[in-house]
C-alpha atoms as a PDB file:
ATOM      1  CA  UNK A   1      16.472   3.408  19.284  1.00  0.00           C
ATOM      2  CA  UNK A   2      19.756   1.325  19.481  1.00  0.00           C
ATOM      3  CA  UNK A   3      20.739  -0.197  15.935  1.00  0.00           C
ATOM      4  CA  UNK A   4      22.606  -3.727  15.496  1.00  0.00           C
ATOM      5  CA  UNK A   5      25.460  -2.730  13.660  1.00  0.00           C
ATOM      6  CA  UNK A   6      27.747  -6.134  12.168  1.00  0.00           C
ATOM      7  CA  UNK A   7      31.026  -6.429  14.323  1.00  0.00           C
ATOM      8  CA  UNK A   8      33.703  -5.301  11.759  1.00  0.00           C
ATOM      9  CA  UNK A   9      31.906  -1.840  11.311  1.00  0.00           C
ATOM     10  CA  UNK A  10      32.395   1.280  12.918  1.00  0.00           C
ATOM     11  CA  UNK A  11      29.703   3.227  14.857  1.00  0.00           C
ATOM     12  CA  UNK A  12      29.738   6.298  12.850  1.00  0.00           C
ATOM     13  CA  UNK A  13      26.243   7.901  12.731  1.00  0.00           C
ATOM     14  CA  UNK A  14      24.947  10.975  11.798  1.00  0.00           C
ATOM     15  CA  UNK A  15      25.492  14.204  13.718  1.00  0.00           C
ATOM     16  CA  UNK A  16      22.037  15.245  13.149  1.00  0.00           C
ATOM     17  CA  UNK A  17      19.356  14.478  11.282  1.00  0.00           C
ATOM     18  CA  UNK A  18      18.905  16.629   8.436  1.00  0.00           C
ATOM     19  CA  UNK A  19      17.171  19.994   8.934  1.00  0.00           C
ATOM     20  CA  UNK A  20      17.246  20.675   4.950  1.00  0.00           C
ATOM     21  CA  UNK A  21      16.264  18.835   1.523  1.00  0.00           C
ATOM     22  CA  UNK A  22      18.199  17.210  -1.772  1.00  0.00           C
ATOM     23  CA  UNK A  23      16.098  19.602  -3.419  1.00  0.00           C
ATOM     24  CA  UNK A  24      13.553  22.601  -3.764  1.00  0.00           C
ATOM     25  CA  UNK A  25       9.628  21.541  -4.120  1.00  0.00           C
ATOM     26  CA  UNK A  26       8.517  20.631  -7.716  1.00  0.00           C
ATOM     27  CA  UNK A  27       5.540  19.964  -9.746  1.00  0.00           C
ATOM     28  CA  UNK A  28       4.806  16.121  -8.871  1.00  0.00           C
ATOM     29  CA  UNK A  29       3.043  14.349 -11.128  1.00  0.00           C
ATOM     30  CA  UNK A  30      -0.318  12.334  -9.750  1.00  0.00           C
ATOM     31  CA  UNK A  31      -1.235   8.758 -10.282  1.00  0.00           C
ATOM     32  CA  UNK A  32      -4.467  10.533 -11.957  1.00  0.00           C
ATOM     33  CA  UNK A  33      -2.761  11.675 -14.640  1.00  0.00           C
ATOM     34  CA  UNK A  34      -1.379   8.511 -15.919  1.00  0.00           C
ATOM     35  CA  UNK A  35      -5.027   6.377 -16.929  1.00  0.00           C
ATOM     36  CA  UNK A  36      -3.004   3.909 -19.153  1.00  0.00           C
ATOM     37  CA  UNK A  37      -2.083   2.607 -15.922  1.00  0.00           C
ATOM     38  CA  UNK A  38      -5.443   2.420 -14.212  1.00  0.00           C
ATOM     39  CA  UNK A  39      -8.001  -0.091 -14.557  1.00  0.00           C
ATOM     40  CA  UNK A  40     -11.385   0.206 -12.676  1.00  0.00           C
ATOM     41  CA  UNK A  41     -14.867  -1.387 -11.980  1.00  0.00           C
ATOM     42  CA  UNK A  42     -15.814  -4.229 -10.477  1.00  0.00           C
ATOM     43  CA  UNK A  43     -14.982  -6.971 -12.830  1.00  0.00           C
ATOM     44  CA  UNK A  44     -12.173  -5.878 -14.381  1.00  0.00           C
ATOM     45  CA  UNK A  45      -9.995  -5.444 -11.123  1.00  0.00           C
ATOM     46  CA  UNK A  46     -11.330  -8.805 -10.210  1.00  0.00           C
ATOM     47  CA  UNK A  47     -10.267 -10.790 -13.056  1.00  0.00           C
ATOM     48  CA  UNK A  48      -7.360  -8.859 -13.140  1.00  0.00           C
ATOM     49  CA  UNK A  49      -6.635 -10.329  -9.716  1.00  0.00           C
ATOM     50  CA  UNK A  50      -7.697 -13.790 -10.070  1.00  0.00           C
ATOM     51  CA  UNK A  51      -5.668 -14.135 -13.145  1.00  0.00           C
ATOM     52  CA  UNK A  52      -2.793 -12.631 -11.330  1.00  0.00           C
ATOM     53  CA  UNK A  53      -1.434 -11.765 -14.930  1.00  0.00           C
ATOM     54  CA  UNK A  54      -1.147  -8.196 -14.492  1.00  0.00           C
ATOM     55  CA  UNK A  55       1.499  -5.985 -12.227  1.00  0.00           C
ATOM     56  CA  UNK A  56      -1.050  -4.603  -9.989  1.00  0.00           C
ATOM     57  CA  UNK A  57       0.585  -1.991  -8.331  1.00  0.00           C
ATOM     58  CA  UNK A  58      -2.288  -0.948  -5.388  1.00  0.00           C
ATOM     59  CA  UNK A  59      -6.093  -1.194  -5.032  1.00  0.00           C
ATOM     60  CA  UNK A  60      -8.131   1.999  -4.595  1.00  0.00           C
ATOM     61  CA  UNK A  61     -11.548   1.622  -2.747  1.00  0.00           C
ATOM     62  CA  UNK A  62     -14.088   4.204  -2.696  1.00  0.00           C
ATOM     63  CA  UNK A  63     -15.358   4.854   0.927  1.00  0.00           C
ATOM     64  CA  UNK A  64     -19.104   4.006   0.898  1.00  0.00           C
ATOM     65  CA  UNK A  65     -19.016   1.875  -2.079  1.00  0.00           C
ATOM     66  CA  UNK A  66     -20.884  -1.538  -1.241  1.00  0.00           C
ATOM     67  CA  UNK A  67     -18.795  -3.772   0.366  1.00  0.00           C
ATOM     68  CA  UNK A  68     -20.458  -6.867  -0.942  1.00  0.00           C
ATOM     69  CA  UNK A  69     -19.483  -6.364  -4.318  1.00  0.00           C
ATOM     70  CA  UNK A  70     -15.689  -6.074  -3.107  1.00  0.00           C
ATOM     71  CA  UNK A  71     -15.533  -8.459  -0.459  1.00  0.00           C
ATOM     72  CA  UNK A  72     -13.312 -10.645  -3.061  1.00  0.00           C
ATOM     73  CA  UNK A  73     -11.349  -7.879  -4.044  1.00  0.00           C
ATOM     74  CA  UNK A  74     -10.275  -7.186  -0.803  1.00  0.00           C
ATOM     75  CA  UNK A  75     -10.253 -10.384   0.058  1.00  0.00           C
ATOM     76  CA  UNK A  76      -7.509 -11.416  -2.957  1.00  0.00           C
ATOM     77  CA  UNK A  77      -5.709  -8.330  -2.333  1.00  0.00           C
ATOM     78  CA  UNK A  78      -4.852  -9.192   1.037  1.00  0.00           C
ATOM     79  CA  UNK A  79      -3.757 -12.542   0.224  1.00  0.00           C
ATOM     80  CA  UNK A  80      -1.541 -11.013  -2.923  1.00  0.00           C
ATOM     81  CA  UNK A  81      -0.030  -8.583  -0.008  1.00  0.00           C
ATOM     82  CA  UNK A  82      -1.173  -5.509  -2.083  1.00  0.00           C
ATOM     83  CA  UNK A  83      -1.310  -1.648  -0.475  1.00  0.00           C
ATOM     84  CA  UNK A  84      -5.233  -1.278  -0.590  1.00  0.00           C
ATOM     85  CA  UNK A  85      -6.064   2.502  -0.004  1.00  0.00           C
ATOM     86  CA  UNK A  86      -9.528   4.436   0.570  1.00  0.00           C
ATOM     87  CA  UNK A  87     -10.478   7.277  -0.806  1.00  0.00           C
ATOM     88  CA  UNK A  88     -13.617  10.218  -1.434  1.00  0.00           C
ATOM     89  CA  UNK A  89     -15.519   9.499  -4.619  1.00  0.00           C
ATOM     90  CA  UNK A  90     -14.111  12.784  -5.839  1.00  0.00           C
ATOM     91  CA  UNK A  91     -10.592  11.863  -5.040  1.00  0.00           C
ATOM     92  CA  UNK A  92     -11.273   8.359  -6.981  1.00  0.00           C
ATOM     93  CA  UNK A  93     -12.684  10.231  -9.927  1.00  0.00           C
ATOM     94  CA  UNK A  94      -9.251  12.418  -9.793  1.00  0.00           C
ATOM     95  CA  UNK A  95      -7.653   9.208 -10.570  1.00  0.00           C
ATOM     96  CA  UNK A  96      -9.711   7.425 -12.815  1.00  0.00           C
ATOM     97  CA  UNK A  97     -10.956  10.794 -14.661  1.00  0.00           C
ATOM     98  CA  UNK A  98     -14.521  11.752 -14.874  1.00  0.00           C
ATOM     99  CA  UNK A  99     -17.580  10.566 -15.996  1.00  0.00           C
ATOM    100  CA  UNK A 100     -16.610   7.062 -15.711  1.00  0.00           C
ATOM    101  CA  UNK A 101     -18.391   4.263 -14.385  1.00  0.00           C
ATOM    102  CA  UNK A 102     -15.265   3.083 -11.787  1.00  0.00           C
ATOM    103  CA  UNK A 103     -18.275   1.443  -9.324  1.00  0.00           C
ATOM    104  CA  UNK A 104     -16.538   2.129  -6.112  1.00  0.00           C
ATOM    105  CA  UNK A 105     -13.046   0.973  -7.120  1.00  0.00           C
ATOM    106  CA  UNK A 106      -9.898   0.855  -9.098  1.00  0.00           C
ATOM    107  CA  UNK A 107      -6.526  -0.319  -9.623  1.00  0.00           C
ATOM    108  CA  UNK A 108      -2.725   0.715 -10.714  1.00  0.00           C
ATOM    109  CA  UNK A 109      -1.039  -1.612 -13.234  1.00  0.00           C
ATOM    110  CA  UNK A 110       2.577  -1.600 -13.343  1.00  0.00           C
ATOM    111  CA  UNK A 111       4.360  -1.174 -16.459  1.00  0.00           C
ATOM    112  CA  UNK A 112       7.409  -3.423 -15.269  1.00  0.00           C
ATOM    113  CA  UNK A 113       8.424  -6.284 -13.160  1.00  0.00           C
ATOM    114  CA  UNK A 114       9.139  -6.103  -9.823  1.00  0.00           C
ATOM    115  CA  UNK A 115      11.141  -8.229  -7.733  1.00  0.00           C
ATOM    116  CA  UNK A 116      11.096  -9.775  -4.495  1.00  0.00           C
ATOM    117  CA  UNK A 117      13.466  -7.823  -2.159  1.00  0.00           C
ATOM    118  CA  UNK A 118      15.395 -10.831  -0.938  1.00  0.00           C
ATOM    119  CA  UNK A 119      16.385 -11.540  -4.773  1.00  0.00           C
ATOM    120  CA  UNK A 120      18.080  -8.732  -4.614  1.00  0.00           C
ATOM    121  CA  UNK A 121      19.670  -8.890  -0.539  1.00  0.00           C
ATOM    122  CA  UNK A 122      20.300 -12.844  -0.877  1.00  0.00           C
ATOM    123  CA  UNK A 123      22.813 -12.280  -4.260  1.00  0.00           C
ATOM    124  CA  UNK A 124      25.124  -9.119  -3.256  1.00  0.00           C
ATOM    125  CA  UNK A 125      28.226  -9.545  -4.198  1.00  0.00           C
ATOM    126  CA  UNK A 126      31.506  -8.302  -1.636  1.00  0.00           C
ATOM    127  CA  UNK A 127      31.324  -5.072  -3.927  1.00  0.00           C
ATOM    128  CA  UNK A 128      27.491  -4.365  -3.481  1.00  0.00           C
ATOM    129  CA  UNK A 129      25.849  -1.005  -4.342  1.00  0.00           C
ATOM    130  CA  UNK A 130      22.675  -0.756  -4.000  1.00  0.00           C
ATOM    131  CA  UNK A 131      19.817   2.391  -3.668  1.00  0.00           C
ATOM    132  CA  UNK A 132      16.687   2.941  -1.940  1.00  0.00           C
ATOM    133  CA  UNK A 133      14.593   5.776  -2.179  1.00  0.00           C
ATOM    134  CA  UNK A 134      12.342   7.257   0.263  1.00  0.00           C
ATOM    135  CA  UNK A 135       9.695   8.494  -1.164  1.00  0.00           C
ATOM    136  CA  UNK A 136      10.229   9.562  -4.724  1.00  0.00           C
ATOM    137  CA  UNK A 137       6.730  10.426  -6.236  1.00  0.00           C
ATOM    138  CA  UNK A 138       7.591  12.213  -9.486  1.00  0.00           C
ATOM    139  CA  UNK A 139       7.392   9.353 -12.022  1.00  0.00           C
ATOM    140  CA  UNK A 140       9.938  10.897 -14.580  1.00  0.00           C
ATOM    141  CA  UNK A 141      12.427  11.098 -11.302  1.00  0.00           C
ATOM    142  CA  UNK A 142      11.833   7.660 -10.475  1.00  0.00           C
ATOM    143  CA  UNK A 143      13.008   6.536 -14.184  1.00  0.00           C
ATOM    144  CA  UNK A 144      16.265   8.365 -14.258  1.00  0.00           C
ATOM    145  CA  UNK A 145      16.859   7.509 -11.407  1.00  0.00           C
ATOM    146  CA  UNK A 146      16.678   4.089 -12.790  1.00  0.00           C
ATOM    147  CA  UNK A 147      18.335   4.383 -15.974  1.00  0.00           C
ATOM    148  CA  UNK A 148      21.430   6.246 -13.892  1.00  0.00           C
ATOM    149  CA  UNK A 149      21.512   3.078 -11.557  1.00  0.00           C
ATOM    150  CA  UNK A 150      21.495   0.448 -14.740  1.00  0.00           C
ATOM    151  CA  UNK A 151      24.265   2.353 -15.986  1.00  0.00           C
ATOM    152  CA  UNK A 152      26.178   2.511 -13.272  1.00  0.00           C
ATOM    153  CA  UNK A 153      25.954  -0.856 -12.406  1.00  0.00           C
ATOM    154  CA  UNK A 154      23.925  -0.671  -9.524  1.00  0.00           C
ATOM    155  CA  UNK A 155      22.923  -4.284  -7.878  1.00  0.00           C
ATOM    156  CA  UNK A 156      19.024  -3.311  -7.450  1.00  0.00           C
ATOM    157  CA  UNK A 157      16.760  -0.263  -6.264  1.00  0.00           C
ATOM    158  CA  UNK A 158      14.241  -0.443  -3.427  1.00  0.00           C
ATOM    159  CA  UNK A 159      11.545   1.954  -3.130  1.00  0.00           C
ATOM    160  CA  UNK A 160       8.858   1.830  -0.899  1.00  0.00           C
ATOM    161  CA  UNK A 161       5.211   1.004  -1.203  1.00  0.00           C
ATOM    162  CA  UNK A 162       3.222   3.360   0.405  1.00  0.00           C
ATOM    163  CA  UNK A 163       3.382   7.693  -0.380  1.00  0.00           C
ATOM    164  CA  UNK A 164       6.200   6.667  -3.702  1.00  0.00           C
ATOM    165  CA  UNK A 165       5.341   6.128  -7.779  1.00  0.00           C
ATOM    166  CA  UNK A 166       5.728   2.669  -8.850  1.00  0.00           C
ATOM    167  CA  UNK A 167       6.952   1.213 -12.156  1.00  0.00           C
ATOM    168  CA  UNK A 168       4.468   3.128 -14.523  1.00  0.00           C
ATOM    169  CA  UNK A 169       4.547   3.853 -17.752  1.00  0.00           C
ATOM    170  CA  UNK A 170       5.909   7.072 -17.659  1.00  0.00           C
ATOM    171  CA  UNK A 171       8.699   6.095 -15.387  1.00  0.00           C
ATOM    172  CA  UNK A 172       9.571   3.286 -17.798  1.00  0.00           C
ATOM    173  CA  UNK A 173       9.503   5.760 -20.514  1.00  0.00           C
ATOM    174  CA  UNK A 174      11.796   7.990 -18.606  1.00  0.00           C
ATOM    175  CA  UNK A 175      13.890   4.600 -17.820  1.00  0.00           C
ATOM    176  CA  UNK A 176      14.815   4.139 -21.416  1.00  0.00           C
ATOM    177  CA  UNK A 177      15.239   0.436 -21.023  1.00  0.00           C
ATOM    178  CA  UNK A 178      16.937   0.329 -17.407  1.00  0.00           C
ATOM    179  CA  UNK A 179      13.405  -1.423 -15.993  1.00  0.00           C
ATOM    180  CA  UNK A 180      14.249  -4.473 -18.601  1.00  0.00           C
ATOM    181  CA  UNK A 181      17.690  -5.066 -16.980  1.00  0.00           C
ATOM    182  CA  UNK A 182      17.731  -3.409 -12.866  1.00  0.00           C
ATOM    183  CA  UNK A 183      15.418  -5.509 -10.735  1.00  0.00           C
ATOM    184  CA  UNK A 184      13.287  -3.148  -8.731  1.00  0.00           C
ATOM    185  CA  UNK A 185      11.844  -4.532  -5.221  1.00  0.00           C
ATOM    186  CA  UNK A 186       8.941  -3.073  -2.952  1.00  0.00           C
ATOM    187  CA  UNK A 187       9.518  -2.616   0.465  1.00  0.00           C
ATOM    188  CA  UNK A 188       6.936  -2.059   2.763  1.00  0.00           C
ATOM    189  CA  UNK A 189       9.030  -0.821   5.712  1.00  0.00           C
ATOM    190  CA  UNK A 190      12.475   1.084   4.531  1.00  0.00           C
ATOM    191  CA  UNK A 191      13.659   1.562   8.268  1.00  0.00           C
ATOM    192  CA  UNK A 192      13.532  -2.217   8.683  1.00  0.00           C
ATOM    193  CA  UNK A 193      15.503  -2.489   4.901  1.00  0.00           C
ATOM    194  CA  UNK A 194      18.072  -0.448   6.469  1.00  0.00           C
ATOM    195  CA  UNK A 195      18.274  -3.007   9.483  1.00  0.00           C
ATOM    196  CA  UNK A 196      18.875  -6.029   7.264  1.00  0.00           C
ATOM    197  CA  UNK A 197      21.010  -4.320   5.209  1.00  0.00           C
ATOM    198  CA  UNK A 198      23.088  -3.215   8.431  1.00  0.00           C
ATOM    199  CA  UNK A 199      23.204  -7.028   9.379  1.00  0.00           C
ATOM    200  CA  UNK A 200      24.625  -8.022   5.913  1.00  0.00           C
ATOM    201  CA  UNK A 201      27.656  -5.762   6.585  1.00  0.00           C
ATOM    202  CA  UNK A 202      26.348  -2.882   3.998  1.00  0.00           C
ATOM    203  CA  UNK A 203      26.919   0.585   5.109  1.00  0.00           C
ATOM    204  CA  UNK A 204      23.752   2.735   4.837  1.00  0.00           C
ATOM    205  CA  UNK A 205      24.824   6.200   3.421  1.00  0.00           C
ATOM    206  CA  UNK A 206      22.110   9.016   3.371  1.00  0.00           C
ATOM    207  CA  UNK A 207      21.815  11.949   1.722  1.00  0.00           C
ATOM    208  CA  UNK A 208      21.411  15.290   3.545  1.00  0.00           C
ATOM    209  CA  UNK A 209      22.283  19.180   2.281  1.00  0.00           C
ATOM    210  CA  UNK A 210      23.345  20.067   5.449  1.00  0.00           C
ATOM    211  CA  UNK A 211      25.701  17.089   6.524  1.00  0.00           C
ATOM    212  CA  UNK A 212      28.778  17.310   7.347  1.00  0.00           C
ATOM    213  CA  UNK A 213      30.222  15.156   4.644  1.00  0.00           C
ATOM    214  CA  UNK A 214      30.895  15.970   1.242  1.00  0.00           C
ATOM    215  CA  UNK A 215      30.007  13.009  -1.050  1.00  0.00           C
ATOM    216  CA  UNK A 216      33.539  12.560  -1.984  1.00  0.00           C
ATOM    217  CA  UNK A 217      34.800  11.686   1.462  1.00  0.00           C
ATOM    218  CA  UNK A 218      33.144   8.487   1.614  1.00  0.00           C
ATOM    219  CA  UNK A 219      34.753   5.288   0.917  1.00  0.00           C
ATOM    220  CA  UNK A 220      32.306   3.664  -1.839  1.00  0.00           C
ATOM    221  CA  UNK A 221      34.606   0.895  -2.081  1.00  0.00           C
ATOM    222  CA  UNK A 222      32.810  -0.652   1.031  1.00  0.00           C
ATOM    223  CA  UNK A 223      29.583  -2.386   0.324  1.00  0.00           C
ATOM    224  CA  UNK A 224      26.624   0.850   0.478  1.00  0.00           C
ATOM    225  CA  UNK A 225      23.346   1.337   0.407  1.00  0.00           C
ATOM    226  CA  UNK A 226      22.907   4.552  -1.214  1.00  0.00           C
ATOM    227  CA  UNK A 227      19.892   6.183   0.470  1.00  0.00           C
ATOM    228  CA  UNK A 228      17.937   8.960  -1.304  1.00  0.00           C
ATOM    229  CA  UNK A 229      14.575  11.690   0.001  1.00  0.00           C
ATOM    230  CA  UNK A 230      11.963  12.303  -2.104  1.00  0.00           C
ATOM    231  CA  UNK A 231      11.325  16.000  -3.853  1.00  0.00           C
ATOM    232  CA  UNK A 232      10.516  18.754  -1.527  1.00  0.00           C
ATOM    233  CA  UNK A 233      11.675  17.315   1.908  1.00  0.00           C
ATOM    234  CA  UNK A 234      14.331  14.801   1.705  1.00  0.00           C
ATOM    235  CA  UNK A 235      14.611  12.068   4.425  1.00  0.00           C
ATOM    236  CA  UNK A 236      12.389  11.046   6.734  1.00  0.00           C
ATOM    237  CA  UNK A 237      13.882  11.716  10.129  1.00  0.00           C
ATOM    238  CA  UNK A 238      13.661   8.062  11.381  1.00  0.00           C
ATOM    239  CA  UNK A 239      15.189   7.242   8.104  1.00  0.00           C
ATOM    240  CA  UNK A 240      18.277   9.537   8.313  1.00  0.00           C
ATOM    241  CA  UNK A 241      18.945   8.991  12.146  1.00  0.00           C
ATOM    242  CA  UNK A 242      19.070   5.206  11.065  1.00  0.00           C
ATOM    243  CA  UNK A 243      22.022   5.443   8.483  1.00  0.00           C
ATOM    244  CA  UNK A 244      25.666   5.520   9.016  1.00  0.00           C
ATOM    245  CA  UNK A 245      26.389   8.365   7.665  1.00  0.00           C
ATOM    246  CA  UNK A 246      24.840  11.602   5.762  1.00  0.00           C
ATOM    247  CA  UNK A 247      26.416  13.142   2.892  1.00  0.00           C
ATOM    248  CA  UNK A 248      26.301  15.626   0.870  1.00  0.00           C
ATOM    249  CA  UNK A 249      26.624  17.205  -2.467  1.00  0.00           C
ATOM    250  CA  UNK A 250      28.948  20.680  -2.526  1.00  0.00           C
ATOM    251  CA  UNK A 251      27.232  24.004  -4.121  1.00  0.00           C
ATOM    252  CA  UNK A 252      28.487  26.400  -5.984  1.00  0.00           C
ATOM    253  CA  UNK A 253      25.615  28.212  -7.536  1.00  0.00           C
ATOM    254  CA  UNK A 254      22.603  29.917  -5.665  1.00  0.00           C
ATOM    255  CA  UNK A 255      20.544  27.342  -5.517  1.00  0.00           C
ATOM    256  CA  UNK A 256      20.405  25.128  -2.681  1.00  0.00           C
ATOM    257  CA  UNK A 257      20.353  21.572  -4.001  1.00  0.00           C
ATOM    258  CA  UNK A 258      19.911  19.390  -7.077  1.00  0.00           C
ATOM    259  CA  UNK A 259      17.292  17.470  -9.025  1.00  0.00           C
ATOM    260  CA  UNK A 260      16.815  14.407  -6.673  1.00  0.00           C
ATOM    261  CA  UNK A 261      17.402  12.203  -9.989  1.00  0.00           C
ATOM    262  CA  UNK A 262      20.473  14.526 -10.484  1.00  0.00           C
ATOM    263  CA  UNK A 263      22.086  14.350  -7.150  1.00  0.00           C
ATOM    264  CA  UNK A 264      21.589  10.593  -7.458  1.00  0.00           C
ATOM    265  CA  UNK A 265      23.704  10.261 -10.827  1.00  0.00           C
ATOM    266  CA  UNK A 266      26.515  12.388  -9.181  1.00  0.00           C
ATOM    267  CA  UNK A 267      26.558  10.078  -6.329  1.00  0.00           C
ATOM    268  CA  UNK A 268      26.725   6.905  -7.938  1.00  0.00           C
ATOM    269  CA  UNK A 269      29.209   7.871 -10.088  1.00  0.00           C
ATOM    270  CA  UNK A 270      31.513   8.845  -7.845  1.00  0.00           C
ATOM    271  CA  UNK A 271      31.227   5.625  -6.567  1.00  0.00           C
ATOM    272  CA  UNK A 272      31.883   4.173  -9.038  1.00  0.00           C
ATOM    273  CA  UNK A 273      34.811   6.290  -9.956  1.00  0.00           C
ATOM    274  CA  UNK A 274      36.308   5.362  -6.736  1.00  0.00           C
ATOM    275  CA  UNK A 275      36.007   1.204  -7.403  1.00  0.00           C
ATOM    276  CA  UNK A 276      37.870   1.916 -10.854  1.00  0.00           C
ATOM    277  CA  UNK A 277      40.607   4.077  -9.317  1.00  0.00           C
ATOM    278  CA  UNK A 278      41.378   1.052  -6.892  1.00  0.00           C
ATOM    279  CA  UNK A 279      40.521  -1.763  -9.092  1.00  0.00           C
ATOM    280  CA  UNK A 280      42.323  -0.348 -11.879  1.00  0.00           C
END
């Protein structure tokens, strides 16, 4: 696949894609556990659509459940551009808990605000930092990731829509405020993020245990896109083959790799560490 790359930047890629993870599998926790989030039935997802006064998140449709009785719920969620996903009965009562009269469907309620992604693209400044994250399910990952990108100044956070946590409760609990002042955007398609942010002169800098690169080496002076795996595998190989440049994180212990919420903070700061040596 050959990228468009703006004409003032280099071609550096990757050497490889990586063969390795940010970090070791851990205990993720499931949409199901977090009901405050969750509304089901029939009428209640509907209103909460038509009203449109409520972050919904995703729709979750029971296979076999009477299509009728949806057809408007589908039908709004496709005009509100919303992931719709099917599932068993069983895995839907996972989700909504049992012994609960969901009739066929439900749907996730975000805690926050989201953005749209070109309020975020359309406003970077020459000194832009931004992060996206593919695929970060744990929600108390997602929020400090957040609050560490609020603090250190970070221009906005993409995650994706599909196979991610959104902006629940739990992740703006683990935020601490951050999801009150970082605007968050969906994306629906990171590899195609990466492309636009490629053609607004923004490096795209993964992260990788076994690149070459030690975080430290970059330049984070230049506009970057900090690019971060989920827990247990890291980035998706499309994903890393389509940034500039993996780095990673030097370590000294036995273990392999950080917390992905971890290795993020480290990053970012030394970032940001770098713009105040030269600045200052």
């Amino acid at each position: 696949m050959k990228k468009d790359k703006p004409h003032n930047r280099s071609n550096t890629k990757p050497n490889k894609p990586p063969t390795s993870r940010i970090e070791r599998p851990e205990r993720v926790e499931r949409h199901g556990r977090e009901t405050k989030n969750i509304i089901f039935g029939v009428s209640p997802v509907l209103e909460a659509l038509r009203a449109s006064s409520r972050r919904i998140d995703k729709i979750i449709v029971a296979n076999g459940a009477k299509e009728h009785r949806l057809r408007e719920i589908i039908e709004l969620a496709k005009q509100q551009h919303l992931v719709m996903d099917r599932l068993t009965r069983e895995q839907l009562e996972r989700v909504t808990g049992p012994d609960v009269n969901h009739q066929g469907v439900a749907a996730f309620v975000a805690a926050a605000d989201y953005v749209d992604a070109d309020e975020i693209l359309d406003h970077l400044a020459l000194d832009a930092l931004v992060v996206a994250l593919d695929g970060v399910e744990d929600p108390r990952n997602l929020g400090a990731i957040l609050r560490t990108a609020e603090c250190a100044g970070v221009d906005g956070v993409f995650i994706p829509e599909r196979r991610a946590v959104g902006l629940t409760e739990t992740v703006t609990k683990a935020a601490a405020g951050a999801t009150e002042h970082i605007k968050v955007a969906k994306i629906s398609n990171l590899n195609l993020l990466i492309k636009d942010l490629k053609a607004r002169n923004i490096w795209v800098i993964g992260t990788a245990v076994d690149a070459e690169m030690d975080h430290t080496g970059w330049d984070w002076t230049r506009r970057s896109a900090l690019v971060v795996g989920g827990e247990g595998r890291g980035l998706h190989r499309l994903v890393a083959e389509n940034c500039d440049i993996l780095v990673k994180i030097p370590m000294y212990g036995r273990i392999e790799s950080l917390n992905v919420s971890v290795a993020t903070g480290v990053i970012l700061f030394e970032a940001r560490r770098q713009r105040g040596t030269k600045n200052g």
